[in-house]
C-alpha atoms as a PDB file:
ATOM      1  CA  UNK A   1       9.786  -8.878   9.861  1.00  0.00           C
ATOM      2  CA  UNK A   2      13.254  -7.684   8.931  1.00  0.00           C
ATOM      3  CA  UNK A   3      14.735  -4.095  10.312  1.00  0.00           C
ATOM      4  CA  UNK A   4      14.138  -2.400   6.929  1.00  0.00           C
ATOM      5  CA  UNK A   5      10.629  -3.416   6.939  1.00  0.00           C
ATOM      6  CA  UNK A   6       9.664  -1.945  10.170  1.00  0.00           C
ATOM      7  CA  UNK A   7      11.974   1.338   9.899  1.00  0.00           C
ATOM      8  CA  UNK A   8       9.469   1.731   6.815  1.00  0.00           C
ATOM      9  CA  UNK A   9       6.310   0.814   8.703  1.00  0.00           C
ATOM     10  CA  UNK A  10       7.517   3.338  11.661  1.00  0.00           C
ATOM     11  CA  UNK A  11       8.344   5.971   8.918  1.00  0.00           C
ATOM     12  CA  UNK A  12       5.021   5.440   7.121  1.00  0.00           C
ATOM     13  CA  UNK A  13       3.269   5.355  10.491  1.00  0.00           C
ATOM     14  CA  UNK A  14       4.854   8.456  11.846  1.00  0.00           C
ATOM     15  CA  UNK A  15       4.343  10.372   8.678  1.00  0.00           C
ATOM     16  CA  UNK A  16       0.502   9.174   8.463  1.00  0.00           C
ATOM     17  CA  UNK A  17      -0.261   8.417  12.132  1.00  0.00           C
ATOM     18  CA  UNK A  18      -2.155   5.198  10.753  1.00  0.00           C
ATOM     19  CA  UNK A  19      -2.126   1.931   9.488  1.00  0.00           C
ATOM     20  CA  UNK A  20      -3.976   1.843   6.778  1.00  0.00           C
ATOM     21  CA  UNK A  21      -3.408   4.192   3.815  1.00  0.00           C
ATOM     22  CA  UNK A  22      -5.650   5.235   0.760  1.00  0.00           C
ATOM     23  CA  UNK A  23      -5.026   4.879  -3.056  1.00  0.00           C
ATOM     24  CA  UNK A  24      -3.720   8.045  -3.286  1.00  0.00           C
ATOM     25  CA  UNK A  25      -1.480   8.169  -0.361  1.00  0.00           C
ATOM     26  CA  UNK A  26       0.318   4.956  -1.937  1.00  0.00           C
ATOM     27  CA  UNK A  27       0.497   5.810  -5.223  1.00  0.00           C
ATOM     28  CA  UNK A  28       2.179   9.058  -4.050  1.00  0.00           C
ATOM     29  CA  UNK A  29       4.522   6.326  -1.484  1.00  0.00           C
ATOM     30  CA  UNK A  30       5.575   3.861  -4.303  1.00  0.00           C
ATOM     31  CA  UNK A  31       5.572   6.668  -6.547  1.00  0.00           C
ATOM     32  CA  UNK A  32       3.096   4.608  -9.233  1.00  0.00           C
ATOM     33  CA  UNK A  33      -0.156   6.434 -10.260  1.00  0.00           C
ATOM     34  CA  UNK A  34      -3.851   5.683  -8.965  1.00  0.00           C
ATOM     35  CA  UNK A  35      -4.472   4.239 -12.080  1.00  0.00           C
ATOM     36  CA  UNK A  36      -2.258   1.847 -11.960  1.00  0.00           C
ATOM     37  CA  UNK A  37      -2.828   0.598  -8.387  1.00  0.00           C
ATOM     38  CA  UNK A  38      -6.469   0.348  -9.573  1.00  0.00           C
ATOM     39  CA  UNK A  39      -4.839  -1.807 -12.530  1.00  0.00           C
ATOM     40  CA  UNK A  40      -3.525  -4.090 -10.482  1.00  0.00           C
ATOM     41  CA  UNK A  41      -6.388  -5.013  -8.141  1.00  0.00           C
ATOM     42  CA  UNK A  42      -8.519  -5.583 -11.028  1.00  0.00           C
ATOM     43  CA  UNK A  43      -5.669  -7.868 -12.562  1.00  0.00           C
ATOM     44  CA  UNK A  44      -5.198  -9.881  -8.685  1.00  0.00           C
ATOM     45  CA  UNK A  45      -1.662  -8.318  -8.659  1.00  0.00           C
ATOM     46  CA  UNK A  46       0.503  -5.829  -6.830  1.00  0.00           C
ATOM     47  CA  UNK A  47      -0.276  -4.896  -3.000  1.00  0.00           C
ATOM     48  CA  UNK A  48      -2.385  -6.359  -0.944  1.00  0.00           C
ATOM     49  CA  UNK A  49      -5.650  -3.989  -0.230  1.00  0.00           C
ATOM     50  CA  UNK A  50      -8.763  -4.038   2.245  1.00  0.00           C
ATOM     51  CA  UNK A  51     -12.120  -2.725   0.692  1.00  0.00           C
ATOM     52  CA  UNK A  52     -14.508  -1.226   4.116  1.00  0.00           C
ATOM     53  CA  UNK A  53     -17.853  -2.352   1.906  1.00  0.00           C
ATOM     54  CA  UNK A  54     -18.850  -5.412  -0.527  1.00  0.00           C
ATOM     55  CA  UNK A  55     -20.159  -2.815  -2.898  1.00  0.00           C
ATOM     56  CA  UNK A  56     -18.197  -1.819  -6.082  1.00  0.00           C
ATOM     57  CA  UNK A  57     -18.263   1.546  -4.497  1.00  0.00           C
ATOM     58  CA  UNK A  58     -16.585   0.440  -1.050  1.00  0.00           C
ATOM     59  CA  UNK A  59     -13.333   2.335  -0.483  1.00  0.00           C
ATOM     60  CA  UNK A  60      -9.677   0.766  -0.772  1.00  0.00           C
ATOM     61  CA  UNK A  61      -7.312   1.032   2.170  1.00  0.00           C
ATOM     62  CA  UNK A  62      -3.499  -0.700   1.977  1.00  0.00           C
ATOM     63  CA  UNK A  63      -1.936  -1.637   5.447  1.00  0.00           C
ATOM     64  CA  UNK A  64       1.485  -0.369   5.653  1.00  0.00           C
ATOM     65  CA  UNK A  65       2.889  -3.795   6.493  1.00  0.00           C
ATOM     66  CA  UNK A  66       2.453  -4.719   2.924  1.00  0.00           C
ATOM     67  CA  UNK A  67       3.119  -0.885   1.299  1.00  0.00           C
ATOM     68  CA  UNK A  68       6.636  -1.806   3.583  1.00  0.00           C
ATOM     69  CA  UNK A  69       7.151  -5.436   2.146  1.00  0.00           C
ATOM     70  CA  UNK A  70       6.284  -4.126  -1.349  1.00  0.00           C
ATOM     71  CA  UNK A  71       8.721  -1.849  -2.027  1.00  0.00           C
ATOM     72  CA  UNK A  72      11.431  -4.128  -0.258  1.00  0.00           C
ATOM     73  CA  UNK A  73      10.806  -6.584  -3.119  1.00  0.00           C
ATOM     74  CA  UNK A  74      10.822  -3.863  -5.855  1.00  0.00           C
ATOM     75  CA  UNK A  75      13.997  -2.036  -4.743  1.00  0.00           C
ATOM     76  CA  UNK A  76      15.941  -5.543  -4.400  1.00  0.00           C
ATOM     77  CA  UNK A  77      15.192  -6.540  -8.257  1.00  0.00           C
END
């Protein structure tokens, strides 16, 4: 993991005291709407994302490893 990845996993972390984050916490992170982070799981893209439950109804968390290593790669384009 590089230094700018983990000074955004310890800013993330000490912001949210947690490691995984919902839809609406990132969106409001990488500044993208819940909409489109909802866009992108259906389409296999974007951030990598946990479901707790099977069911279509199971809720979404994002680890903030890969909230971190995503907007890395964005802001270096």
């Amino acid at each position: 993991m590089k230094q700018t990845q983990k000074t955004l996993v310890g800013l993330l972390y000490s912001k949210y005291n947690r490691l995984l984050l919902s839809t609406a916490e990132v969106a409001h992170e990488t500044s993208r709407s819940e909409l489109s982070l909802i866009r992108d799981r259906g389409n296999g893209t974007g951030i990598k994302y946990i479901k707790n439950s099977k069911t279509t109804q199971g809720r979404v968390y994002y680890s903030i490893d890969d909230i971190a290593s995503y907007i890395i790669k964005c802001t270096s384009l």
